[in-house]
Protein backbone atom coordinates (compact mmCIF):
# COMPACT_ATOMS: atom_id res chain seq x y z
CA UNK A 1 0.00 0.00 0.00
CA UNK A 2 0.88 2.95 -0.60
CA UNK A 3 2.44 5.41 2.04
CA UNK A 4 0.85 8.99 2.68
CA UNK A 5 3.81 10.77 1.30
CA UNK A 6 3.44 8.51 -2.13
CA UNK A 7 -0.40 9.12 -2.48
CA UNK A 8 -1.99 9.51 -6.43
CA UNK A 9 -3.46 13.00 -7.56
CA UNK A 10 -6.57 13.42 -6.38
CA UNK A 11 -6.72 12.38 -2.09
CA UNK A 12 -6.14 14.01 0.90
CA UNK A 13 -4.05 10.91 3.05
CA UNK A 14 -6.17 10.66 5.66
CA UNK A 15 -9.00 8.43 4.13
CA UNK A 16 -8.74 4.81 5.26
CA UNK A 17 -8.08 1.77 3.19
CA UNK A 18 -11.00 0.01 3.85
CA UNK A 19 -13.17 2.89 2.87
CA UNK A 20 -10.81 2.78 -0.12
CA UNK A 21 -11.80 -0.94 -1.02
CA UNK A 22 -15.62 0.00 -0.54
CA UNK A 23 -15.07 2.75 -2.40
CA UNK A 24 -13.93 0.69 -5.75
CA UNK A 25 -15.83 -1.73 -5.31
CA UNK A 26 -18.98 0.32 -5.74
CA UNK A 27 -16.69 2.20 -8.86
CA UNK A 28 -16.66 -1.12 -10.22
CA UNK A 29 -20.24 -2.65 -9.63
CA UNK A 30 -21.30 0.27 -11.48
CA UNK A 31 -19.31 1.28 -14.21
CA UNK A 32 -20.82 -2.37 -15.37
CA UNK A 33 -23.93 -1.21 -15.13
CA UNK A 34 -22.99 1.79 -17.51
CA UNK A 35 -22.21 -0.53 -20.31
CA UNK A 36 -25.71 -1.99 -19.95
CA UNK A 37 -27.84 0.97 -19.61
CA UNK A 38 -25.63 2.05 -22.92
CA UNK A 39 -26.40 -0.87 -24.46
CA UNK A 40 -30.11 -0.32 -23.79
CA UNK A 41 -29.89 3.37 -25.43
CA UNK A 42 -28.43 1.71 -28.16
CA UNK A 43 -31.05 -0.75 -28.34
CA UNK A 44 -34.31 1.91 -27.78
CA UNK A 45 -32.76 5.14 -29.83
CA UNK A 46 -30.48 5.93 -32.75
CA UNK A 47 -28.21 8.23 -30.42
CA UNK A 48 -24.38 6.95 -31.23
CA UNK A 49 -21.77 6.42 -28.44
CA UNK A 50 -19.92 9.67 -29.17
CA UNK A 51 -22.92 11.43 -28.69
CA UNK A 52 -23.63 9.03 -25.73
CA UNK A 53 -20.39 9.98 -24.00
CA UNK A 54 -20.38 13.73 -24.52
CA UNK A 55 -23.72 13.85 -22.62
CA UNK A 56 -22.30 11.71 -20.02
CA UNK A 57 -19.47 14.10 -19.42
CA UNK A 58 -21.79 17.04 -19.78
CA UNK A 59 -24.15 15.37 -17.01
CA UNK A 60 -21.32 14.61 -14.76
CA UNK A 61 -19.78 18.02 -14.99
CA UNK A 62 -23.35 20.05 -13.99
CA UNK A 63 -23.51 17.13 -10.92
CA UNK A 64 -19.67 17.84 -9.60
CA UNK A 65 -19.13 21.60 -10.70
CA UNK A 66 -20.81 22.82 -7.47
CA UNK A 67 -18.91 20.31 -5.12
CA UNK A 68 -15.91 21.46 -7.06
CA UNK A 69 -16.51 24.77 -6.42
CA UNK A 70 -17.10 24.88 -2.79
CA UNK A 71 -14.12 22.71 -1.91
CA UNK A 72 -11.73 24.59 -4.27
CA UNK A 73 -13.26 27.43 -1.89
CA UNK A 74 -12.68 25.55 1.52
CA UNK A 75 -9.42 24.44 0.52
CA UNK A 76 -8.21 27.90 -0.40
CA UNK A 77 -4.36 29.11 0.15
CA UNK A 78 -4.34 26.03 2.54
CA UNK A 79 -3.83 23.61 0.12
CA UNK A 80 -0.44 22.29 -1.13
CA UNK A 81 0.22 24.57 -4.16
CA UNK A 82 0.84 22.33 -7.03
CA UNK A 83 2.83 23.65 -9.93
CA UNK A 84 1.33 24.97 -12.59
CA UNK A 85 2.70 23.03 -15.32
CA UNK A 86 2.20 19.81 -13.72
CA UNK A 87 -1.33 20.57 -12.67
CA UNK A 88 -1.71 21.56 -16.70
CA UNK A 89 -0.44 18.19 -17.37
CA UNK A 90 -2.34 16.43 -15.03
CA UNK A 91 -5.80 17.84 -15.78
CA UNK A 92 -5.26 17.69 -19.93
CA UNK A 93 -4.08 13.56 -19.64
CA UNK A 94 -6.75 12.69 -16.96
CA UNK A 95 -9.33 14.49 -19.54
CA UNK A 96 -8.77 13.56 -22.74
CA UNK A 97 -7.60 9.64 -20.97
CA UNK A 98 -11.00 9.74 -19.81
CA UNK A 99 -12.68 11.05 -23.00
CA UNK A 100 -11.16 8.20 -25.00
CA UNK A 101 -11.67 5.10 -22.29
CA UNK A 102 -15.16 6.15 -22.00
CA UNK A 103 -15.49 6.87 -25.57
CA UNK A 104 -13.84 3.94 -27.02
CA UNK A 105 -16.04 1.66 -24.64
CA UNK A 106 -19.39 2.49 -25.47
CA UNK A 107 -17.99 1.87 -29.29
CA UNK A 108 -17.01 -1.39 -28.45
CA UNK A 109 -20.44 -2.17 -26.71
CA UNK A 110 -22.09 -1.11 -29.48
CA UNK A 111 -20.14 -2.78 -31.83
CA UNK A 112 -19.10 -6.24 -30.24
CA UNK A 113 -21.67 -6.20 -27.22
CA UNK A 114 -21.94 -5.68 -23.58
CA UNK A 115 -19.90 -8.86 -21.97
CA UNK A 116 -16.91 -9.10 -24.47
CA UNK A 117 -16.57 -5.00 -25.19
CA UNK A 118 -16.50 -5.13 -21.18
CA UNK A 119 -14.23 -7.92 -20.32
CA UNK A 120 -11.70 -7.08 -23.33
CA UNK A 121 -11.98 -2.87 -21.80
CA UNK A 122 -11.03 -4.08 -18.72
CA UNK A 123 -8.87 -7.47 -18.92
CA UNK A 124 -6.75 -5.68 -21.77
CA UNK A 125 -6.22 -2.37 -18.95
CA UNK A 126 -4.26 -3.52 -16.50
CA UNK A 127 -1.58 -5.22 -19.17
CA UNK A 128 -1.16 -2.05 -20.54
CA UNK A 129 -0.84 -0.38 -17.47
CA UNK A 130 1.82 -3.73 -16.46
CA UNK A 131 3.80 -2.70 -19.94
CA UNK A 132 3.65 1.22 -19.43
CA UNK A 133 4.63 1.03 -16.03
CA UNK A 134 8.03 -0.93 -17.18
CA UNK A 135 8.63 1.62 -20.05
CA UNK A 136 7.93 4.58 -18.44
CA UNK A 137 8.03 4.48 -14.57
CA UNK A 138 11.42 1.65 -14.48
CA UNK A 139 9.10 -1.08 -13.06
CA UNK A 140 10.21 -4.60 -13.09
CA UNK A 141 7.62 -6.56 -15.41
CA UNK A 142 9.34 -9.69 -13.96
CA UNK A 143 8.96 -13.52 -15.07
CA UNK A 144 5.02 -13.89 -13.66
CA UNK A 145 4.31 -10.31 -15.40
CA UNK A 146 5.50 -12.07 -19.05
CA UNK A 147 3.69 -15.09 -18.40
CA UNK A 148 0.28 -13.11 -17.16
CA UNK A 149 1.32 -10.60 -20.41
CA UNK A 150 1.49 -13.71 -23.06
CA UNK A 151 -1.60 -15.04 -21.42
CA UNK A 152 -3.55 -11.70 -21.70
CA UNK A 153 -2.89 -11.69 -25.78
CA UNK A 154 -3.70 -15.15 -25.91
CA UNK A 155 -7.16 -14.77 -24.46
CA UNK A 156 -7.42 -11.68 -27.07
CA UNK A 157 -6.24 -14.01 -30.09
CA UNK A 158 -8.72 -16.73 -28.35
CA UNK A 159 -11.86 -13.90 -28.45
CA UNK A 160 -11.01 -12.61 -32.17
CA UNK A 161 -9.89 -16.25 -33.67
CA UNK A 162 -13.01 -17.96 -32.34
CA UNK A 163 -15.72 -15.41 -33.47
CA UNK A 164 -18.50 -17.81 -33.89
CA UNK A 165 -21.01 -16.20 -36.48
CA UNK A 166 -20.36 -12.76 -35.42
CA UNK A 167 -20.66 -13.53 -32.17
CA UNK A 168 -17.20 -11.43 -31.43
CA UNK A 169 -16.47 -8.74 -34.16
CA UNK A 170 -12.62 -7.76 -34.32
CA UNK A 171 -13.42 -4.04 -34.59
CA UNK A 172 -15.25 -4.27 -31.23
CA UNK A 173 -12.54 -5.97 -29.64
CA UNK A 174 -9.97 -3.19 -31.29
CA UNK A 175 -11.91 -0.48 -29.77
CA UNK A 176 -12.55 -1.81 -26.47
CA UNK A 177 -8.42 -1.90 -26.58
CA UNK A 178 -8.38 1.59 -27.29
CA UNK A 179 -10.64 2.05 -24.22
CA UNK A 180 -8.00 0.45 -22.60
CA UNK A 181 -5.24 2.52 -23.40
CA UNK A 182 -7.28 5.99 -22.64
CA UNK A 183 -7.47 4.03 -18.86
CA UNK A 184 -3.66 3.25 -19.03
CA UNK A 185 -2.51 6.28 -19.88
CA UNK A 186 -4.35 7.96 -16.82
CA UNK A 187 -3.99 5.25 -14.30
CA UNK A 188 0.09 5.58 -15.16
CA UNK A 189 -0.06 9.28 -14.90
CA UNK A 190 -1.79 8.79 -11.70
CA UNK A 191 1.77 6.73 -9.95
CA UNK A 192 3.99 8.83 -11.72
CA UNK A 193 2.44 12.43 -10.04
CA UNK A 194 1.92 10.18 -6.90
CA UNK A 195 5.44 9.64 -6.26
CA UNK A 196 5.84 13.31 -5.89
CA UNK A 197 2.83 13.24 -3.23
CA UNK A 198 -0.79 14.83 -3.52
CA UNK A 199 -2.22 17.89 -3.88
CA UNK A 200 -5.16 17.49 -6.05
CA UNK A 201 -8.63 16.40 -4.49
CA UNK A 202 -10.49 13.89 -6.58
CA UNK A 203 -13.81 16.27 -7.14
CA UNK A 204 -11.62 18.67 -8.61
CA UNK A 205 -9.80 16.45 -10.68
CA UNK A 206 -12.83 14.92 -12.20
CA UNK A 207 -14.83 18.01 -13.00
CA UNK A 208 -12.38 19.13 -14.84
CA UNK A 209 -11.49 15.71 -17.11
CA UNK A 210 -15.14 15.84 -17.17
CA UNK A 211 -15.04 19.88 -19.03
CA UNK A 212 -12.45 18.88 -20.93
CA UNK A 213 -14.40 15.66 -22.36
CA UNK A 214 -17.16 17.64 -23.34
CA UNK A 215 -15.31 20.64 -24.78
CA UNK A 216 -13.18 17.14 -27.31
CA UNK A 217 -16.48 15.54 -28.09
CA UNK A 218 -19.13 17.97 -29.27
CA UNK A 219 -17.98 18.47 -32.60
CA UNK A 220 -17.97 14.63 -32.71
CA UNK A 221 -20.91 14.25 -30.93
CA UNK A 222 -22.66 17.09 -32.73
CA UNK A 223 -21.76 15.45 -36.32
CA UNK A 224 -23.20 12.14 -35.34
CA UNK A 225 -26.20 13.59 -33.99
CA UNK A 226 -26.41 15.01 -30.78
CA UNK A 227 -30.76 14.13 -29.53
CA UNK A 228 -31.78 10.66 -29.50
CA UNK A 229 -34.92 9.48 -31.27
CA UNK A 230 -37.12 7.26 -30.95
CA UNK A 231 -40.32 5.81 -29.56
CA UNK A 232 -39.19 5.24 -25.72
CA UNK A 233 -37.85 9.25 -25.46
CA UNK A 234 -38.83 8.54 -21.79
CA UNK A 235 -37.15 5.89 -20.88
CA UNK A 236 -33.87 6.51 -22.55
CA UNK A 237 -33.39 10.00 -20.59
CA UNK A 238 -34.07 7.81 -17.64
CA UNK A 239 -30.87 6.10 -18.78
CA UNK A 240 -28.65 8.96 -19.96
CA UNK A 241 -29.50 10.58 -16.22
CA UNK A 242 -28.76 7.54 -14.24
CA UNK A 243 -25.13 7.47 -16.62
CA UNK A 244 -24.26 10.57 -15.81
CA UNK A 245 -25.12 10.32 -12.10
CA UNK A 246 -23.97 7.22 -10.93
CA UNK A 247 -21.38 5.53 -12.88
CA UNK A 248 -19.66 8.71 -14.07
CA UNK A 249 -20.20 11.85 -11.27
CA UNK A 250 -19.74 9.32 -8.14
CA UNK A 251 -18.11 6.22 -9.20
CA UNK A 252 -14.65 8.34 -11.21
CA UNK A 253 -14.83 10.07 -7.94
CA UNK A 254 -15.05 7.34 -5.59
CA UNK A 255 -12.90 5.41 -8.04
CA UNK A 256 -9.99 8.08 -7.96
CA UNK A 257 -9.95 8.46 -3.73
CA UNK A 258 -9.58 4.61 -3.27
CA UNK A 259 -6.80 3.80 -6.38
CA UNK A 260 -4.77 6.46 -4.18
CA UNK A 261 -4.50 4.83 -0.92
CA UNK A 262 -4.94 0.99 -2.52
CA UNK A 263 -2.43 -0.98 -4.37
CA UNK A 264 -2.43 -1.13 -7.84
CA UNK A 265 -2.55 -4.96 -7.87
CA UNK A 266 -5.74 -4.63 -5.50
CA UNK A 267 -7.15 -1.74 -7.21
CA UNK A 268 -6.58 -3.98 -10.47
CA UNK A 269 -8.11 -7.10 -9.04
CA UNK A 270 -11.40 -5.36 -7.15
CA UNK A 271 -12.12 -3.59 -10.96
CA UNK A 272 -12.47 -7.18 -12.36
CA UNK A 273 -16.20 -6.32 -10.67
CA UNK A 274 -16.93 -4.33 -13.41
CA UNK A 275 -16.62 -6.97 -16.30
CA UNK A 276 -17.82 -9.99 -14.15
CA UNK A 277 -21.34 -7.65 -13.22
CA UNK A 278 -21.60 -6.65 -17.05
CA UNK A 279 -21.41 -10.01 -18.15
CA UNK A 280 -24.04 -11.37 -15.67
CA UNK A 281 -26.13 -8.39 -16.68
CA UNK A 282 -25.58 -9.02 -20.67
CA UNK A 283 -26.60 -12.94 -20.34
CA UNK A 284 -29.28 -12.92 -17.85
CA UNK A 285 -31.19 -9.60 -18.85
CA UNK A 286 -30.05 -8.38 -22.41
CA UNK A 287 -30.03 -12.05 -23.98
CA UNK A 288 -26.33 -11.66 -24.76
CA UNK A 289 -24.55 -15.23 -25.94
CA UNK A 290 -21.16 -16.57 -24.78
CA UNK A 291 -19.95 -18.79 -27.16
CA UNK A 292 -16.88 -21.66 -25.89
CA UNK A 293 -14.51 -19.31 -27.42
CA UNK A 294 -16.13 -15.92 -25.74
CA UNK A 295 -15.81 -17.77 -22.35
CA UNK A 296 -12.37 -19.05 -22.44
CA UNK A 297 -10.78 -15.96 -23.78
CA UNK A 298 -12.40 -14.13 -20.64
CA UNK A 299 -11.27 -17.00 -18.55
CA UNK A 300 -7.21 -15.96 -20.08
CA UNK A 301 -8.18 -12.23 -19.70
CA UNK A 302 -9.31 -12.18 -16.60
CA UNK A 303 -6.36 -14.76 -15.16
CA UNK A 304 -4.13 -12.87 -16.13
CA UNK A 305 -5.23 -9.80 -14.42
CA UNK A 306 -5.47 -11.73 -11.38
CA UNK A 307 -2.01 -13.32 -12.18
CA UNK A 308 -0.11 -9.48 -12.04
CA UNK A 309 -2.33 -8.62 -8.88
CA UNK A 310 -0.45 -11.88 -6.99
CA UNK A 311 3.16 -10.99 -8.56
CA UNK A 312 2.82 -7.54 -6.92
CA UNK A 313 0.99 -8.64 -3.95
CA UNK A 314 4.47 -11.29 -3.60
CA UNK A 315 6.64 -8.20 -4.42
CA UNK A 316 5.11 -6.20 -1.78
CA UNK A 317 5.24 -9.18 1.03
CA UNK A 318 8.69 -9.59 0.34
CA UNK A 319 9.81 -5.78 0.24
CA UNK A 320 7.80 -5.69 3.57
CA UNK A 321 9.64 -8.25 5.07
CA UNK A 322 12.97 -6.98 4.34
CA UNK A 323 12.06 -3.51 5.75
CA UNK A 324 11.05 -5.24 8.88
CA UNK A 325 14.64 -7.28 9.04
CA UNK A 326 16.24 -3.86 8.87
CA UNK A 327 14.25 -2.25 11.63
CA UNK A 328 15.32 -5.29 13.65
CA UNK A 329 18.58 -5.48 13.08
CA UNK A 330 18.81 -1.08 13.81
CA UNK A 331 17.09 -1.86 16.78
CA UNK A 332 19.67 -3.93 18.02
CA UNK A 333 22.44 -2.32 16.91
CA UNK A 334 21.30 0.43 18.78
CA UNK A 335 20.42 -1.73 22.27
């Protein structure tokens, strides 16, 4: 875990792991349900995922942009005065990150469906964040992180080779590794600012990825067509609201204070919620079908997500025993 000198953007250090856990594991529950209630737009209006996502981002800015503003207000000169370029940078890769995960998702959904856009999203994230962390941040991949790699594109070779009749379609699984990348690229940004310590909160943070991803997706959004239509008007603003709400204003938030004071092997292991609820949601309510090949290259996926949470979580045990050896032995050097 983390230490409080070591925290992510985006937390003050006083908030308690276990809240932490609770907190991503109600991040996770419900960005699965996002993917479904997208997949019922799709299903009940001809409004297209870029269009989808901008009013996502647009909801969950008007729901966090008065939070924002009163704690920017309590916070005041208090606050640890981050530097300006590095805020810049911080706020314009969380945004446009976000922008393309969410984006990119939806896409995939649309094109490939709810279970295998999901699991492919969010089995294919943490690999890339595995690889950029050894690139960019000097991280050890180390002999389990190959193995759980190699494993990872097998189970993508497994979903795209097997397509059964359509059942999988390649450009769905393409985009849902885009998706992917957009998460990568802010989760890694996220433990490179954090070694420097903390001085964002996670409100603030997300209002603003949330302007940004409106400001990048309205021309888009406006060229594909910007108001659904169709007969169930009703019901589908229903859906767009709860979006907005739930699995965008409180789950990035909630998501962004517990990945600060959690592991990233945890953090990677308690988001396997979100693929494991969409699934469950696409079979049981939206008639989805998982084909052999759909269900073993989720089994690789997902095993190998689990399979980099236990090399760090043996990593950790071991650095944590050998800081406890040294304490020892100072303490008797000094007695």
């Amino acid at each position: 875990m983390p230490s409080s000198s070591s925290l992510p953007i985006g937390l003050p250090s006083g908030l308690p792991t276990g809240r932490g856990l609770l907190y991503l594991i109600f991040a996770g529950v419900a960005w699965g349900t996002a993917g479904a209630a997208a997949s019922l737009v799709f299903l009940l209006s001809d409004l297209g995922p870029l269009a989808l996502s901008f009013w996502r981002c647009v909801g969950g800015l008007l729901l966090l942009l008065p939070a924002c503003l009163l704690r920017s207000r309590a916070r005041g000169t208090t606050a640890h005065a981050e530097p300006r370029g590095r805020r810049v940078t911080r706020i314009l890769v969380t945004g446009l990150g976000l922008t393309l995960f969410q984006s990119a998702y939806f896409a995939a959904v649309q094109a490939t469906g709810l279970a295998v856009g999901t699991v492919v999203t969010l089995g294919a994230g943490p690999v890339l964040i595995a690889l950029g962390a050894w690139l960019t941040l000097g991280e050890r991949l180390g002999r389990g992180g190959i193995v759980t790699v190699t494993g990872a594109l097998v189970g993508l070779a497994v979903l795209v080779l097997g397509n059964d009749g359509g059942t999988v379609r390649p450009l769905g699984v393409a985009l849902g590794v885009l998706s992917a990348a957009g998460y990568a690229a802010i989760t890694l940004l996220t433990r490179r600012l954090g070694r420097d310590g903390g001085g964002a909160d996670p409100v603030v943070t997300t209002t603003w990825a949330f302007a940004i991803g409106s400001l990048t997706l309205l021309p888009l959004a406006a060229a594909e067509g910007l108001l659904p239509h169709g007969a169930e008007l009703a019901r589908v603003v229903w859906l767009m609201v709860y979006v907005a709400a739930v699995p965008t204003a409180l789950a990035y938030v909630l998501y962004f204070a517990g990945a600060a004071v959690v592991r990233s092997a945890t953090v990677s292991v308690i988001m396997l919620l979100e693929p494991v609820s969409a699934a469950v949601i696409a079979v049981a309510l939206l008639g989805e079908r998982l084909t052999v090949a759909t269900v073993v290259g989720t089994l690789l996926l997902l095993s190998a997500v689990a399979g980099l949470a236990v090399a760090e979580a043996r990593t950790a045990a071991t650095t944590r025993r050998a800081a406890v050896l040294v304490r020892a032995s100072e303490a008797d050097l000094r007695s």
